[in-house]
C-alpha atoms as a PDB file:
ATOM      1  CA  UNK A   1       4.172  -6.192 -11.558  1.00  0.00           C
ATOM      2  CA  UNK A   2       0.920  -5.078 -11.606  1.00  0.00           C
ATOM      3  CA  UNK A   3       1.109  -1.727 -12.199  1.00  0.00           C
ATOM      4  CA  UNK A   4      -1.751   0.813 -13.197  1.00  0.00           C
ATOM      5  CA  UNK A   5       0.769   3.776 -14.818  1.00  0.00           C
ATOM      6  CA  UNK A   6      -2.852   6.179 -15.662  1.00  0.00           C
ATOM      7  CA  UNK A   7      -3.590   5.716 -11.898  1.00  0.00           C
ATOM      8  CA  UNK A   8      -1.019   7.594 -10.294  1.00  0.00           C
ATOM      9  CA  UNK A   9       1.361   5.131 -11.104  1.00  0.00           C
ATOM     10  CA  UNK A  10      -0.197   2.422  -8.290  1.00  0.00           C
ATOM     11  CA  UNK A  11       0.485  -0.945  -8.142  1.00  0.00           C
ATOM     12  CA  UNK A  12      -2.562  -3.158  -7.386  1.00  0.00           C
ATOM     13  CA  UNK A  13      -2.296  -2.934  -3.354  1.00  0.00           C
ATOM     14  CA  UNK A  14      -2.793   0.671  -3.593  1.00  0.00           C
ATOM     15  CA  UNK A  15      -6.786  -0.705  -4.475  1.00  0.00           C
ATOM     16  CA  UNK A  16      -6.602  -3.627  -2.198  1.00  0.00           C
ATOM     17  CA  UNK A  17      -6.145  -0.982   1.146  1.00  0.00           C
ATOM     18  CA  UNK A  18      -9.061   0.684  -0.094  1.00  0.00           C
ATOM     19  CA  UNK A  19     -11.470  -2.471   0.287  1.00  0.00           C
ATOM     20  CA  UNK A  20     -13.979  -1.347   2.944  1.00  0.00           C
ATOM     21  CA  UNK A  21     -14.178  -4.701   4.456  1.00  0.00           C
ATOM     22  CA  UNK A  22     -10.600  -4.723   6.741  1.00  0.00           C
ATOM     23  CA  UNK A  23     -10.126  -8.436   6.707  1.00  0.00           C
ATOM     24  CA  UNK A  24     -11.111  -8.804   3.058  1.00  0.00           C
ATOM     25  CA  UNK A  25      -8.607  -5.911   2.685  1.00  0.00           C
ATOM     26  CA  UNK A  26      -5.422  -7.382   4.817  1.00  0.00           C
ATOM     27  CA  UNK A  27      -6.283 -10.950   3.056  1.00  0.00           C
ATOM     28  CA  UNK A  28      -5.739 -10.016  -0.442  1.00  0.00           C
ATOM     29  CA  UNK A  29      -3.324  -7.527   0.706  1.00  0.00           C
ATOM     30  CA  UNK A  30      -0.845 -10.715   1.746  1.00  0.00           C
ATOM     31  CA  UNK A  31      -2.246 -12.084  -1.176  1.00  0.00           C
ATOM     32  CA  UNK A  32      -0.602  -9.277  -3.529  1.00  0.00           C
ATOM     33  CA  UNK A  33       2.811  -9.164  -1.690  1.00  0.00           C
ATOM     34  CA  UNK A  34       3.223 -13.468  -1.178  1.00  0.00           C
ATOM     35  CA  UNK A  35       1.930 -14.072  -4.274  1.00  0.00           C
ATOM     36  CA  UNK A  36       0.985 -11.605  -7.092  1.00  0.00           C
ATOM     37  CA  UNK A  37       5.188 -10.668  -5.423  1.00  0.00           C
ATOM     38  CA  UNK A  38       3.545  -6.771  -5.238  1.00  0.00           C
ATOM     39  CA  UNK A  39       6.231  -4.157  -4.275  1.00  0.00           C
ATOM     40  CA  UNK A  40       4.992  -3.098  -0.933  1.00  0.00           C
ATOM     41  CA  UNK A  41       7.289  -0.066  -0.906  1.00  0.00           C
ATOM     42  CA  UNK A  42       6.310   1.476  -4.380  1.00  0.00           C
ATOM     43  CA  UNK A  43       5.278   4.778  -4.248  1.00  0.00           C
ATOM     44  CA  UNK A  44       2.958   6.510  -6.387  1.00  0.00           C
ATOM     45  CA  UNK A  45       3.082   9.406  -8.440  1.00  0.00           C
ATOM     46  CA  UNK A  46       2.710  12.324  -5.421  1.00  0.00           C
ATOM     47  CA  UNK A  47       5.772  10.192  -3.754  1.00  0.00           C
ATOM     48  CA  UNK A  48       2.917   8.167  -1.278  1.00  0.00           C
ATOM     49  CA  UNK A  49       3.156   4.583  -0.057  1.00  0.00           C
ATOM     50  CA  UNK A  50       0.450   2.236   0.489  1.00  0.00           C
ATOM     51  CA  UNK A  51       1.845   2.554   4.241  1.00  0.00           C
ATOM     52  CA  UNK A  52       0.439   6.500   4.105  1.00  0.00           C
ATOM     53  CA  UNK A  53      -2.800   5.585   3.146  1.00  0.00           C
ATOM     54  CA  UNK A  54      -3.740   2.860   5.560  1.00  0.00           C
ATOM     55  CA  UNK A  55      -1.885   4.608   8.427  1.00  0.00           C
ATOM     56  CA  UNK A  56      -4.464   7.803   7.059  1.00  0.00           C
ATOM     57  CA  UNK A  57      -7.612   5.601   7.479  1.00  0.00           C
ATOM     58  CA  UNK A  58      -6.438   4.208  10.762  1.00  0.00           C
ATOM     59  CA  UNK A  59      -6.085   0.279   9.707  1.00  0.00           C
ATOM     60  CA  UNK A  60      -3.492  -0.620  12.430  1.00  0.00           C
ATOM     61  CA  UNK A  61      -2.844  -3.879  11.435  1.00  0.00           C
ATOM     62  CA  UNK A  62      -2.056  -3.070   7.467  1.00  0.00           C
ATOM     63  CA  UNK A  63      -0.078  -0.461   8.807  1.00  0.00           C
ATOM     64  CA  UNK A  64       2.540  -2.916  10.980  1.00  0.00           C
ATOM     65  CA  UNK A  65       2.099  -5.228   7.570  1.00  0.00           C
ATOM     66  CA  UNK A  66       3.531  -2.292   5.477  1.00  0.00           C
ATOM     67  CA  UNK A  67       6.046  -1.639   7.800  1.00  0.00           C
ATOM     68  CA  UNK A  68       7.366  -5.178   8.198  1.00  0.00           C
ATOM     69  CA  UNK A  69       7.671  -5.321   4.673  1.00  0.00           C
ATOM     70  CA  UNK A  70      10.083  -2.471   4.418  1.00  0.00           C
ATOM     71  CA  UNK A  71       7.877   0.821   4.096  1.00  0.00           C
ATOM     72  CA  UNK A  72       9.695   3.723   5.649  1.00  0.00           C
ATOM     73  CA  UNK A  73       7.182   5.502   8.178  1.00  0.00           C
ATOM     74  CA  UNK A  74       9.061   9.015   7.687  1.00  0.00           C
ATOM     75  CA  UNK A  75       8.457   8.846   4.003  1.00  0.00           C
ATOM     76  CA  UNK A  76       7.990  11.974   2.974  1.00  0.00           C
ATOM     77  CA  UNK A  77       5.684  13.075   0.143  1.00  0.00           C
ATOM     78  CA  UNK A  78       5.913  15.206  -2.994  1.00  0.00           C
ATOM     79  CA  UNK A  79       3.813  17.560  -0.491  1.00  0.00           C
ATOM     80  CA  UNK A  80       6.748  17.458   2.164  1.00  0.00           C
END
């Protein structure tokens, strides 16, 4: 559900970890996975979670929401 297949194959919390604002960004994060029922362990196109980007940028607390929700932190990506 809500998926963008001419963006890299993202769903729509691959754009809600990118909102600058960290708890505007964790709040519609939830929002996506409770409600919108967002697959937090899809992975994109180049084989990346959600989980690789916010653990890239630092946001801790996205990071431990990824991983409760099932993403694998040893995922590795169509770059090995």
């Amino acid at each position: 559900m809500l998926v963008d297949d001419t963006n890299y194959n993202q769903n729509a919390l691959f754009t809600s970890v990118q909102i600058k604002d960290d708890q505007q960004s964790i709040e519609m994060t939830k929002y996506l996975i409770d409600v919108g029922k967002c697959d937090p362990k899809k992975l994109d196109s180049l084989n990346q979670s959600c989980l690789f980007y916010v653990a890239r940028d630092g946001i801790n607390e996205l990071a431990k929401l990824f991983i409760k929700h099932g993403c694998k932190a040893n995922q590795v990506d169509s770059y090995g």
